[in-house]
C-alpha atoms as a PDB file:
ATOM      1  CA  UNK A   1     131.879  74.200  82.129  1.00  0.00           C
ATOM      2  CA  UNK A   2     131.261  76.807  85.060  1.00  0.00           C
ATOM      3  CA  UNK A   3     128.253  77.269  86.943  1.00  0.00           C
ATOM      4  CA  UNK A   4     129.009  80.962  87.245  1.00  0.00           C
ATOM      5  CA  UNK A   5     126.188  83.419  85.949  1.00  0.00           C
ATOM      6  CA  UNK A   6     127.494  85.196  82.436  1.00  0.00           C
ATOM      7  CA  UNK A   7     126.541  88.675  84.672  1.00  0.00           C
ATOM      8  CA  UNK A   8     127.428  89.332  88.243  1.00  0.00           C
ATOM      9  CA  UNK A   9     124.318  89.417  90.485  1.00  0.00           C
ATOM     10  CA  UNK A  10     124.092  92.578  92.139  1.00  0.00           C
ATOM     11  CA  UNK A  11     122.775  91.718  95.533  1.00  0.00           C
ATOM     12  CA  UNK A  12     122.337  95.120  96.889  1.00  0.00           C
ATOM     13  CA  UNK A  13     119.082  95.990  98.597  1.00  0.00           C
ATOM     14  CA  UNK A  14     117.339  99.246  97.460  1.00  0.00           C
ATOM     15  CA  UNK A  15     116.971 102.231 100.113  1.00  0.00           C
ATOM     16  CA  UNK A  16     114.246 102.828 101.391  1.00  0.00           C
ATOM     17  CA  UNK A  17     113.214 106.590 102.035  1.00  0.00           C
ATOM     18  CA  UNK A  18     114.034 107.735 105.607  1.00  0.00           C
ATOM     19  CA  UNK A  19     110.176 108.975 106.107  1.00  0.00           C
ATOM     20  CA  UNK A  20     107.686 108.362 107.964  1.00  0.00           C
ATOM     21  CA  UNK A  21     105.878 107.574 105.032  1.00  0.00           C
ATOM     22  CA  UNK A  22     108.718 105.574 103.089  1.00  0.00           C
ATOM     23  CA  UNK A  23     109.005 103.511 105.859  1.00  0.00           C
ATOM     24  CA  UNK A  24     105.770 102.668 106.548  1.00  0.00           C
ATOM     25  CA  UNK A  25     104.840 101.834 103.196  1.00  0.00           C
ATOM     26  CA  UNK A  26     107.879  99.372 103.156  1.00  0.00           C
ATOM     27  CA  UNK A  27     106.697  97.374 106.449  1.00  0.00           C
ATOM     28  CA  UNK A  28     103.879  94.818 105.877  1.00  0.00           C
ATOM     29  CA  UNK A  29     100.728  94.090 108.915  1.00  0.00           C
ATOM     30  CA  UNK A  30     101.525  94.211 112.172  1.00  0.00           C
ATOM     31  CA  UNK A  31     104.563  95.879 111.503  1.00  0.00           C
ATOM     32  CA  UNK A  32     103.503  98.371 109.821  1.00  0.00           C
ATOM     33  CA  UNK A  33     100.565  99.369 112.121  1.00  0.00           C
ATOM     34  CA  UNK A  34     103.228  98.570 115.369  1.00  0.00           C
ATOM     35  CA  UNK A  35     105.471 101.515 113.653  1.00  0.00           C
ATOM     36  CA  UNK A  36     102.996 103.990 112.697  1.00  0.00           C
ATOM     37  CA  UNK A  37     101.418 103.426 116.758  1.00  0.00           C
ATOM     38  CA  UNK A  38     104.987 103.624 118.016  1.00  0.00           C
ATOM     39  CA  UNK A  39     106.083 106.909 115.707  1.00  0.00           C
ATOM     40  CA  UNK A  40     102.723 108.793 116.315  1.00  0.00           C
ATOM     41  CA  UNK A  41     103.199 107.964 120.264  1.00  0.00           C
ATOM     42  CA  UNK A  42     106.657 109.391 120.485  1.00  0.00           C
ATOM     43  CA  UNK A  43     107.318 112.786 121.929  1.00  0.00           C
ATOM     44  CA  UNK A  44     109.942 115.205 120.709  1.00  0.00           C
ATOM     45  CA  UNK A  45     112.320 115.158 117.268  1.00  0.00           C
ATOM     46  CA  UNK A  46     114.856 112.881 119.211  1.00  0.00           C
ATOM     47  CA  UNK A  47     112.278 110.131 120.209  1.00  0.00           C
ATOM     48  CA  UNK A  48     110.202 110.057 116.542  1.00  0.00           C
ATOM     49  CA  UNK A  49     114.010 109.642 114.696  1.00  0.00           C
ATOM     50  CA  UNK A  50     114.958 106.922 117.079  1.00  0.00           C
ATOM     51  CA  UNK A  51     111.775 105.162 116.535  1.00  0.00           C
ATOM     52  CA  UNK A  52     112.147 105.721 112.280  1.00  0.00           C
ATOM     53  CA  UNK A  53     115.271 104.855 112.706  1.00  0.00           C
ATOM     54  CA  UNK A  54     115.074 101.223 114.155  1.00  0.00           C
ATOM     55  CA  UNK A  55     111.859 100.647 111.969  1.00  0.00           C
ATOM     56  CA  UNK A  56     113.610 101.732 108.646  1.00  0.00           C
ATOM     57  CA  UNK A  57     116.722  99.425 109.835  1.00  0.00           C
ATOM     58  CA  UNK A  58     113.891  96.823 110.162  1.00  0.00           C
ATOM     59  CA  UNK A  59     111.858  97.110 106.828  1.00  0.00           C
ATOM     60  CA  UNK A  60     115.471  97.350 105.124  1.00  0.00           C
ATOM     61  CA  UNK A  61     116.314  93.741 106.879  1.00  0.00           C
ATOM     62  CA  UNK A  62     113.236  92.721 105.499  1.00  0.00           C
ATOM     63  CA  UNK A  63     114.422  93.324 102.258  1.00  0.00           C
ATOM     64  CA  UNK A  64     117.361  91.601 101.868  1.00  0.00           C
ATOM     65  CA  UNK A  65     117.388  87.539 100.642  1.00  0.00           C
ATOM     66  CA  UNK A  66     116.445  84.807 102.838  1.00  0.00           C
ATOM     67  CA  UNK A  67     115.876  87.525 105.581  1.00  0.00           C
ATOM     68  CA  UNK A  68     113.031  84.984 107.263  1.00  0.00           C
ATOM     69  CA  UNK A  69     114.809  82.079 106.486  1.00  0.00           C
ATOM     70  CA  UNK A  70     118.133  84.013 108.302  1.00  0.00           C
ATOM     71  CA  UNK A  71     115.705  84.774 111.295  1.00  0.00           C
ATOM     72  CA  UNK A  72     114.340  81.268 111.383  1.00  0.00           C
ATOM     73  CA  UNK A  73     117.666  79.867 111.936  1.00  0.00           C
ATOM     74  CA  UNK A  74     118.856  82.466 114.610  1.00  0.00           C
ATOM     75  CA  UNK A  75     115.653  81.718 116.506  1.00  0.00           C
ATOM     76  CA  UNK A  76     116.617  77.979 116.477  1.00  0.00           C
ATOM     77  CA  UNK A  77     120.165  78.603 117.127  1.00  0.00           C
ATOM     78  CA  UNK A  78     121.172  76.880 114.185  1.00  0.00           C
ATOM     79  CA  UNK A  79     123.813  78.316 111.155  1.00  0.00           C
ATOM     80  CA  UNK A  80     125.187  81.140 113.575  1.00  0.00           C
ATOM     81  CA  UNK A  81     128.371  82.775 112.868  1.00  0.00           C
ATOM     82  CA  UNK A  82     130.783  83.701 115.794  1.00  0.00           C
ATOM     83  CA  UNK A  83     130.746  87.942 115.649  1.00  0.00           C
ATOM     84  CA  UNK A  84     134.841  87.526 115.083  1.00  0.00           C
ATOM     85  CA  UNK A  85     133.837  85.699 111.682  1.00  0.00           C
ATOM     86  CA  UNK A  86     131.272  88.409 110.624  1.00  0.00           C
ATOM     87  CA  UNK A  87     133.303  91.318 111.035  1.00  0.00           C
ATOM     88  CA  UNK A  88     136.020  89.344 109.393  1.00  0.00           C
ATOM     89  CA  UNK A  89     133.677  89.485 106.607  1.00  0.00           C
ATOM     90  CA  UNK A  90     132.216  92.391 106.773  1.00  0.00           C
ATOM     91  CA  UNK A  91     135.331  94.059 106.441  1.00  0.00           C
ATOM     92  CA  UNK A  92     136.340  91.450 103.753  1.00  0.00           C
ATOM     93  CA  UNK A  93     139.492  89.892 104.930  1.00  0.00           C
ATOM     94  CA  UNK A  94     137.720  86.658 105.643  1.00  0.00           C
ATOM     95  CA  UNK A  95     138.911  84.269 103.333  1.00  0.00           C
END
């Protein structure tokens, strides 16, 4: 008997849009109200795309499984991974 599910399990996260408004709508609270003060205070194309751009990579963390229970444990210091080990996996020749 397996325990395997009959259908793969696509664990991709869906983009979000890279807009002011995609993003915002994505981020919850604080967050959200944090980006849209942060985006409307920054000066010049270069400063608003840096500040979508490390919002939007923080709504998409959001998004993906056991994101707070991942942030938990890296705020405890417990379940980390050395970076040699993540890369190996991220490039997929961890075995």
């Amino acid at each position: 008997m397996s325990a395997q599910p009959e259908h793969p399990v696509d664990h991709r996260v869906t983009a979000i849009p890279f807009s002011i408004n995609g993003i915002g709508e994505a981020l919850s609270g604080q967050k959200r109200a944090r980006f849209y003060g942060q985006v409307l205070a920054a000066e010049g194309s270069e400063a608003i795309d840096a500040t979508m751009r490390q919002w939007w990579q923080e709504a998409m963390l959001d998004r993906a499984p056991g994101a707070d229970t991942a942030r938990a444990n890296a705020a405890a210091g417990r379940n980390l991974v050395p970076i040699e080990e993540l890369m190996a996996r991220l490039e997929g020749t961890a075995g």
